[in-house]
C-alpha atoms as a PDB file:
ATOM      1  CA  UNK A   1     187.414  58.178 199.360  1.00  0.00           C
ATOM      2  CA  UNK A   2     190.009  60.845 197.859  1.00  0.00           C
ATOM      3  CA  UNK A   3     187.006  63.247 197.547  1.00  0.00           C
ATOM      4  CA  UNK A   4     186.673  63.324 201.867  1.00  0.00           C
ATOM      5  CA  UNK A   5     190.372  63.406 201.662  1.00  0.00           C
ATOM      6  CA  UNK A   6     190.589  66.090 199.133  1.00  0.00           C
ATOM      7  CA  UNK A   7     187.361  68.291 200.689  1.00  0.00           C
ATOM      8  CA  UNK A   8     189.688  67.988 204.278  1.00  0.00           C
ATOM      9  CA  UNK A   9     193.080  69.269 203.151  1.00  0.00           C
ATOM     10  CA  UNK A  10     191.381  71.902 201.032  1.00  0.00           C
ATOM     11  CA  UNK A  11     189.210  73.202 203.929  1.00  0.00           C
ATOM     12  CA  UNK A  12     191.391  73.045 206.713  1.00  0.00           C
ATOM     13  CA  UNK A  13     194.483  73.997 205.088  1.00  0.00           C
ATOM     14  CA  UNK A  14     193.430  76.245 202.413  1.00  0.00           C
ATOM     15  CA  UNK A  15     190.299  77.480 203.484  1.00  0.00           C
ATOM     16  CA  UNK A  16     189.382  80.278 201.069  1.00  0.00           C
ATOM     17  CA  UNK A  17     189.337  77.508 198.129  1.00  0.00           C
ATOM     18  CA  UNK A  18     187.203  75.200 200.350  1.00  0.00           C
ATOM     19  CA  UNK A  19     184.379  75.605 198.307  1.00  0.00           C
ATOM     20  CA  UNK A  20     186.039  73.307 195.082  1.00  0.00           C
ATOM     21  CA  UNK A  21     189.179  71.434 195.731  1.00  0.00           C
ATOM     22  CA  UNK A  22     187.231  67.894 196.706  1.00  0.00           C
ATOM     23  CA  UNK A  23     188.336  65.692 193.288  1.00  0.00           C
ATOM     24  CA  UNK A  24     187.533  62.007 194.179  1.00  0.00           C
ATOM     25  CA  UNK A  25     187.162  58.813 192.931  1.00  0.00           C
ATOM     26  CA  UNK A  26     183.359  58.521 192.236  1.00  0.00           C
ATOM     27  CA  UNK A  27     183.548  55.472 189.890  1.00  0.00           C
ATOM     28  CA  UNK A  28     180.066  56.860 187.723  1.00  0.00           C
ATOM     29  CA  UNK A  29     179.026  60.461 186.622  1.00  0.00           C
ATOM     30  CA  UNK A  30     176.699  62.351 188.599  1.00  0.00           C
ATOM     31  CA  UNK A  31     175.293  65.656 189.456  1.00  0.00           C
ATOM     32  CA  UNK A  32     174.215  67.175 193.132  1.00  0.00           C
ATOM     33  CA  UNK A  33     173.649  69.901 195.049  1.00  0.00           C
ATOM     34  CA  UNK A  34     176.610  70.364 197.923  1.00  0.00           C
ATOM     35  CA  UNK A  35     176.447  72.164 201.020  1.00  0.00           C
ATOM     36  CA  UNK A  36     179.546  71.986 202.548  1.00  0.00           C
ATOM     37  CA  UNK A  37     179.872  73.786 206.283  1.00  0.00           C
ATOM     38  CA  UNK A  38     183.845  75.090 207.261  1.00  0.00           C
ATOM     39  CA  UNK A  39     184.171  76.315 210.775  1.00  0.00           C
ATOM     40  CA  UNK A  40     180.934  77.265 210.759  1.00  0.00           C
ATOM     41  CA  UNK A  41     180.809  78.941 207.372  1.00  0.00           C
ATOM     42  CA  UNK A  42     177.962  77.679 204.723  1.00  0.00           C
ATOM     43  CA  UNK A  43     179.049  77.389 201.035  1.00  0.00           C
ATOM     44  CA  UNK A  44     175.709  76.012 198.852  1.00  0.00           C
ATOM     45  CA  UNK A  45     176.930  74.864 195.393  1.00  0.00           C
ATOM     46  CA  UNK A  46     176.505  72.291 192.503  1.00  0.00           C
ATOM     47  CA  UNK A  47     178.724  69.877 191.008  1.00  0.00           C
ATOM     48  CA  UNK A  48     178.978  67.412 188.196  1.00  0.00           C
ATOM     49  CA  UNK A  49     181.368  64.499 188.129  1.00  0.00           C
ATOM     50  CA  UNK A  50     182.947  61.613 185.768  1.00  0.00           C
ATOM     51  CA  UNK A  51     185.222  59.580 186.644  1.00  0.00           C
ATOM     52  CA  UNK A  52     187.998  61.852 187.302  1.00  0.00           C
ATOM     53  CA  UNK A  53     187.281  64.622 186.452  1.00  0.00           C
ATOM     54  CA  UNK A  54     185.413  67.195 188.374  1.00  0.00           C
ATOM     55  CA  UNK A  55     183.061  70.913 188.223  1.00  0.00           C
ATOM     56  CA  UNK A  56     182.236  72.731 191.581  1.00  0.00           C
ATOM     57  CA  UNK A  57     180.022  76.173 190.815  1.00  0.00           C
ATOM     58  CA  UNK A  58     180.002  78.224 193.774  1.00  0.00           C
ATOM     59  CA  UNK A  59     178.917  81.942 194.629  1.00  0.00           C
ATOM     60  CA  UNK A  60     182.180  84.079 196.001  1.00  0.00           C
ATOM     61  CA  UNK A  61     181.618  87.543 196.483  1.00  0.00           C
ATOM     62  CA  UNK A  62     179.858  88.785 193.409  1.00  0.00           C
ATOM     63  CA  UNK A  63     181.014  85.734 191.170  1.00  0.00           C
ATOM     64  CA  UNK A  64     180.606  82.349 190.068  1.00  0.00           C
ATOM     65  CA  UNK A  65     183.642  80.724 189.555  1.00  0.00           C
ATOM     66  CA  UNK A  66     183.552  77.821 187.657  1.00  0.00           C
ATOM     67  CA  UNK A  67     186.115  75.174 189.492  1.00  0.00           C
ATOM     68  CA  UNK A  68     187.380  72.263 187.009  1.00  0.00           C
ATOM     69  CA  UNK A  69     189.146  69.810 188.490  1.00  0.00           C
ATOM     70  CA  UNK A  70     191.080  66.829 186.899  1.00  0.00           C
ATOM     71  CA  UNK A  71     193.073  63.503 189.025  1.00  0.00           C
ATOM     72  CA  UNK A  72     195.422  63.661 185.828  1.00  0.00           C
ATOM     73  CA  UNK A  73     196.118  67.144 186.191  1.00  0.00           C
ATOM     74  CA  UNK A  74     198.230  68.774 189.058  1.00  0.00           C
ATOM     75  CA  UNK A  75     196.736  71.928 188.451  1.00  0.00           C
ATOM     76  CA  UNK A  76     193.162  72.862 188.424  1.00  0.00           C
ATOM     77  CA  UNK A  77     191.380  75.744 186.478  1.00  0.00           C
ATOM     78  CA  UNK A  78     189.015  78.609 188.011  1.00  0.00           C
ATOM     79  CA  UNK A  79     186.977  79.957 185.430  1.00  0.00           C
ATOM     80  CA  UNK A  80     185.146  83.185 185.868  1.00  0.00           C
ATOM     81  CA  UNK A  81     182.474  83.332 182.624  1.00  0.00           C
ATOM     82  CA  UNK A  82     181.432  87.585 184.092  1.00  0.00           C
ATOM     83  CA  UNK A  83     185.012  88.224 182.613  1.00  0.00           C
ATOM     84  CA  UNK A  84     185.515  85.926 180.386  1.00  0.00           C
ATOM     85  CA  UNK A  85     188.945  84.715 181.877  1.00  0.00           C
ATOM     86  CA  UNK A  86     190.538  81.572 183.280  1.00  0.00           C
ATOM     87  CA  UNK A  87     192.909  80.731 185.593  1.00  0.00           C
ATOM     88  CA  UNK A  88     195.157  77.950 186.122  1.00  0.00           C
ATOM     89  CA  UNK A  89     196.446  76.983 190.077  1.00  0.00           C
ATOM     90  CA  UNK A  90     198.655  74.736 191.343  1.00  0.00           C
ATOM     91  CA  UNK A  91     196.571  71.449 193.327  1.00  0.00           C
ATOM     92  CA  UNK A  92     198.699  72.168 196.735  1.00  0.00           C
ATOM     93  CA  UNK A  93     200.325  68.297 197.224  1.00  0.00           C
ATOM     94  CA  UNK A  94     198.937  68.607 200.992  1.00  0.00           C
ATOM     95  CA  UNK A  95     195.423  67.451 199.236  1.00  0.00           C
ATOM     96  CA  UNK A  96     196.965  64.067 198.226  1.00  0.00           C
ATOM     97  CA  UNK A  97     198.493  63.059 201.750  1.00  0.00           C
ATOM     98  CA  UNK A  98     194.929  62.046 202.840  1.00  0.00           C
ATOM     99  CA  UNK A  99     194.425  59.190 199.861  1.00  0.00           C
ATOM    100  CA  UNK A 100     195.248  55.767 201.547  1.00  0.00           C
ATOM    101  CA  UNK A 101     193.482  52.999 202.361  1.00  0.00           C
ATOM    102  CA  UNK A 102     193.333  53.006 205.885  1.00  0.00           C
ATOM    103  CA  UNK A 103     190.796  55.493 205.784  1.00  0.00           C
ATOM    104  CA  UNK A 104     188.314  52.568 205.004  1.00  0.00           C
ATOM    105  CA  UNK A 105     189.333  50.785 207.352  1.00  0.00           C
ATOM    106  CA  UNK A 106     186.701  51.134 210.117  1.00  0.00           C
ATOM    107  CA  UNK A 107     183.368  50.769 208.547  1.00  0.00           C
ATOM    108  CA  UNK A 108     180.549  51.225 211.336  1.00  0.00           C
ATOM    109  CA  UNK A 109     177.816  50.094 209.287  1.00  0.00           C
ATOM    110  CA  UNK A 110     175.554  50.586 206.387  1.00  0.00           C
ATOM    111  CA  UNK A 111     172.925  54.062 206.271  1.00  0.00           C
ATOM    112  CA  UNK A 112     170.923  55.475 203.216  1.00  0.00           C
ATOM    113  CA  UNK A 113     171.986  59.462 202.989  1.00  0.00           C
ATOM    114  CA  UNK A 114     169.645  61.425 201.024  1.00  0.00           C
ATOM    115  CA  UNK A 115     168.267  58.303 198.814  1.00  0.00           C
ATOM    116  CA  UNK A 116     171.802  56.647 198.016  1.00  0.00           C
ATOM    117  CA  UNK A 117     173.135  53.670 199.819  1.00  0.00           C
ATOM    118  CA  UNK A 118     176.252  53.768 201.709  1.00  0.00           C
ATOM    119  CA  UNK A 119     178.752  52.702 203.871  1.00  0.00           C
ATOM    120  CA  UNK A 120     179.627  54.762 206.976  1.00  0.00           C
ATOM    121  CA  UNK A 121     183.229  55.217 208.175  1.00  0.00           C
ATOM    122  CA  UNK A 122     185.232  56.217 211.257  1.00  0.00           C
ATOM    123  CA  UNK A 123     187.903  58.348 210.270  1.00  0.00           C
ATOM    124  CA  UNK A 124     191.022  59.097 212.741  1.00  0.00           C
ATOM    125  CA  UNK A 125     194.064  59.035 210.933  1.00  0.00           C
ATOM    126  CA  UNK A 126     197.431  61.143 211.751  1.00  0.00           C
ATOM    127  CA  UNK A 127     199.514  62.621 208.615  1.00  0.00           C
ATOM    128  CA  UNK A 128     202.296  64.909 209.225  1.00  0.00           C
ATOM    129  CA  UNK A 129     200.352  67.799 208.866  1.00  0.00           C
ATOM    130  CA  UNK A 130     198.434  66.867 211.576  1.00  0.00           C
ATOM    131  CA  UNK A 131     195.063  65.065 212.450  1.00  0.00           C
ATOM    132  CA  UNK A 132     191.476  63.623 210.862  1.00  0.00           C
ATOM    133  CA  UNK A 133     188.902  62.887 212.983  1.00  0.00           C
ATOM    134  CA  UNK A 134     185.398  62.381 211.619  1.00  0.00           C
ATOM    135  CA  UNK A 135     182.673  60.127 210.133  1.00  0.00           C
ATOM    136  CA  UNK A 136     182.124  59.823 205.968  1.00  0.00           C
ATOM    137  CA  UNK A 137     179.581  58.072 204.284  1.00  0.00           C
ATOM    138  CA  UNK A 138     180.682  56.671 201.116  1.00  0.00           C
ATOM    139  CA  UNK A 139     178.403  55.019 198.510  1.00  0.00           C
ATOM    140  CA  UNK A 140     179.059  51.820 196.765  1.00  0.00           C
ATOM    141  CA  UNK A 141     180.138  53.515 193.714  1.00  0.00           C
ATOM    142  CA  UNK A 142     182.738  56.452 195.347  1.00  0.00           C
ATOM    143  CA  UNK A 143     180.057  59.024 195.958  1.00  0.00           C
ATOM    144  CA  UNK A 144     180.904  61.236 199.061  1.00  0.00           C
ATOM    145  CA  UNK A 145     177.396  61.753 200.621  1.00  0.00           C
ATOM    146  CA  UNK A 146     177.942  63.203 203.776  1.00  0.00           C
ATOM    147  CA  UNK A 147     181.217  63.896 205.621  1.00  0.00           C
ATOM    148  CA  UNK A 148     181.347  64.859 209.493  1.00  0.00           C
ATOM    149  CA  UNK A 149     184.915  66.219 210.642  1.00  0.00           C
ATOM    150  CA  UNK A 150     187.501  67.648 212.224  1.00  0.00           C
ATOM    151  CA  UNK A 151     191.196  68.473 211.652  1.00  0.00           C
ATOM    152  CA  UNK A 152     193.982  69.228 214.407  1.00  0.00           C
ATOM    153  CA  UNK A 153     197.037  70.853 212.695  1.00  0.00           C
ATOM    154  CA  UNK A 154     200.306  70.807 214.098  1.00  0.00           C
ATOM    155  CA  UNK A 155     200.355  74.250 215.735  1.00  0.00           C
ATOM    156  CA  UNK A 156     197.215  73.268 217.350  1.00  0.00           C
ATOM    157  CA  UNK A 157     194.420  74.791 215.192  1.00  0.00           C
ATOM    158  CA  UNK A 158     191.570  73.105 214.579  1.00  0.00           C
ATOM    159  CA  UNK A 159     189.361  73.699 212.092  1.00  0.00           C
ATOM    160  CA  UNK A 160     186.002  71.473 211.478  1.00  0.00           C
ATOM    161  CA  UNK A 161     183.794  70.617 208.466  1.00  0.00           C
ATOM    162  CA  UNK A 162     180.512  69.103 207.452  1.00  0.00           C
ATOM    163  CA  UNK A 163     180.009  67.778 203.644  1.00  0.00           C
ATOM    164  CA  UNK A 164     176.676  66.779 202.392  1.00  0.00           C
ATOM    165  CA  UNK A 165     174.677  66.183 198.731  1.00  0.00           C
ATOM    166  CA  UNK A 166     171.425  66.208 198.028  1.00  0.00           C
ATOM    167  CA  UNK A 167     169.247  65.598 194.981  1.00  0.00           C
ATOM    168  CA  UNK A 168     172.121  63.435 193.281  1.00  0.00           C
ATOM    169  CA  UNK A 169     171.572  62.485 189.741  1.00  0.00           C
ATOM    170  CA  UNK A 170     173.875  59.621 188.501  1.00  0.00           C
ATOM    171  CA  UNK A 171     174.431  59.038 184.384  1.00  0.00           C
ATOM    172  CA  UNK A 172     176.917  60.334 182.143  1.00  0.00           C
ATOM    173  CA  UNK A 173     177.806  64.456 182.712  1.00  0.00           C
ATOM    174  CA  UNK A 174     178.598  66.315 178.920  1.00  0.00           C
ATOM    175  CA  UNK A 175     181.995  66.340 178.418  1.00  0.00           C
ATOM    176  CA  UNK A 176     182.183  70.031 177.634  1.00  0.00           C
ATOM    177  CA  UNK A 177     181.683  71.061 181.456  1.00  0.00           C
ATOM    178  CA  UNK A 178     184.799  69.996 182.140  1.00  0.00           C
ATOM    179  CA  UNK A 179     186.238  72.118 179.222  1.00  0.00           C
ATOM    180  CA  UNK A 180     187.421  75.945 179.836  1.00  0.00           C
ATOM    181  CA  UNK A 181     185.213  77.600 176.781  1.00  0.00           C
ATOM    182  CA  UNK A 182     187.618  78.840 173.987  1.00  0.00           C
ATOM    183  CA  UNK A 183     188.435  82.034 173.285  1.00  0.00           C
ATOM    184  CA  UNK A 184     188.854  83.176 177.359  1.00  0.00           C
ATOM    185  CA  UNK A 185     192.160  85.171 178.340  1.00  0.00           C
ATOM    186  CA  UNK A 186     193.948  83.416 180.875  1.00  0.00           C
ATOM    187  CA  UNK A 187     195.275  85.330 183.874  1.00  0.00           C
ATOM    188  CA  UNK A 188     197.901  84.361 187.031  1.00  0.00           C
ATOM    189  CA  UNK A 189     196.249  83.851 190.181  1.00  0.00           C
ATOM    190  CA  UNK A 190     197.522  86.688 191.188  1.00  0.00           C
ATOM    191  CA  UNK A 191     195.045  88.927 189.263  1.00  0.00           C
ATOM    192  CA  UNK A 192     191.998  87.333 190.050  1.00  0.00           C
ATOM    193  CA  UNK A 193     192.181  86.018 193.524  1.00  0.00           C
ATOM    194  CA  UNK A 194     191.705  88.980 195.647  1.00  0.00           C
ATOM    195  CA  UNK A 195     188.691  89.551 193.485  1.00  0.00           C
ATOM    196  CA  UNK A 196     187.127  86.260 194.936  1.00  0.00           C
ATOM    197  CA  UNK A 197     188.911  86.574 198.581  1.00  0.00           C
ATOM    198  CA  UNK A 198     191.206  83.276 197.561  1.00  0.00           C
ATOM    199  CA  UNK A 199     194.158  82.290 198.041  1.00  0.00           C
ATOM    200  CA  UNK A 200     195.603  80.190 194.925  1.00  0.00           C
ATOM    201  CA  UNK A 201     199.281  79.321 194.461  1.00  0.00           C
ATOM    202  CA  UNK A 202     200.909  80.163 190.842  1.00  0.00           C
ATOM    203  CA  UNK A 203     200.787  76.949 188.538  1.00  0.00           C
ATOM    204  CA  UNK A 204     204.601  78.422 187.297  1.00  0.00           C
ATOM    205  CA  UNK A 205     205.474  77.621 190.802  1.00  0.00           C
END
């Protein structure tokens, strides 16, 4: 469930990172293709998952980023292998409002997404930021397969988004994709993100 929760905050409060911040609490590894749709906006990617721990591989500009993302770890890491540098960001604490329980509380019934089994929820839930409306459909096992939403901030924006995976793969993920490679400099945020159009806040802050 933290993975809709996660994929929400991220999109509709810090858009430009939209693409990766969605850690969760799949329960198995897998891989999958993810399309994931903010206000209107398409972002096709890839990611791998263990239990958590998380990598999101996206196109931005004329990049790749690498996105490794950890539940143990406030801070996540964008690596960019074309210049051999990583970054380290702060996780914004918005993205761990949306991780309660209540969200599962209105199942509407069971629907096969793409091949994998799952459980389809109503979500409406009010945090102070504002408010989630939608529909996810979780599998068994954590797996995030499709997400339908919206989110009403405070001031009245509202910003909508649309999660889905396709060809999912589940066994064990290597452990080295969830590793920065050795040997890469490490940058501030400051350095990289206009590079990428993002907006990352400084893990010193």
């Amino acid at each position: 469930m933290r993975a809709f929760c996660y994929a929400l905050a991220s999109c509709f409060l810090f858009p430009a990172i939209a693409a990766a911040a969605t850690l969760g609490e799949a329960r198995i590894g897998f891989s999958a293709d993810r399309l994931l749709v903010v206000d209107g906006h398409s972002y096709q990617g890839k990611i791998w998952t263990m239990p958590g721990k998380e990598r999101h591989e996206q196109a931005i500009q004329a990049f790749r980023p690498v996105f490794l993302l950890r539940a143990d770890n406030p801070l996540g890491e964008v690596v960019l292998p074309q210049l051999h540098t990583t970054v380290q960001f702060a996780m914004p604490p918005e993205l761990r409002l949306f991780n309660h329980p209540d969200l599962r509380k209105n199942p509407l019934g069971e629907e096969t997404v793409n091949g994998i089994a799952t459980t389809k929820y109503k979500i409406d839930e009010t945090v102070p930021e504002g408010h989630a409306a939608g529909t996810l459909w979780l599998s068994r096992d954590g797996i995030p397969m499709r997400l339908a939403g919206s989110f009403t901030a405070t001031n009245g924006k509202v910003s909508t988004l649309r999660w889905e995976l396709r060809h999912v793969k589940i066994g064990p993920q290597l452990a080295a994709l969830f590793e920065a490679p050795q040997g890469y400099s490490k940058l501030p945020p400051e350095a990289i993100a206009p590079l990428l159009g993002l907006r990352l806040k400084s893990a010193k802050r």
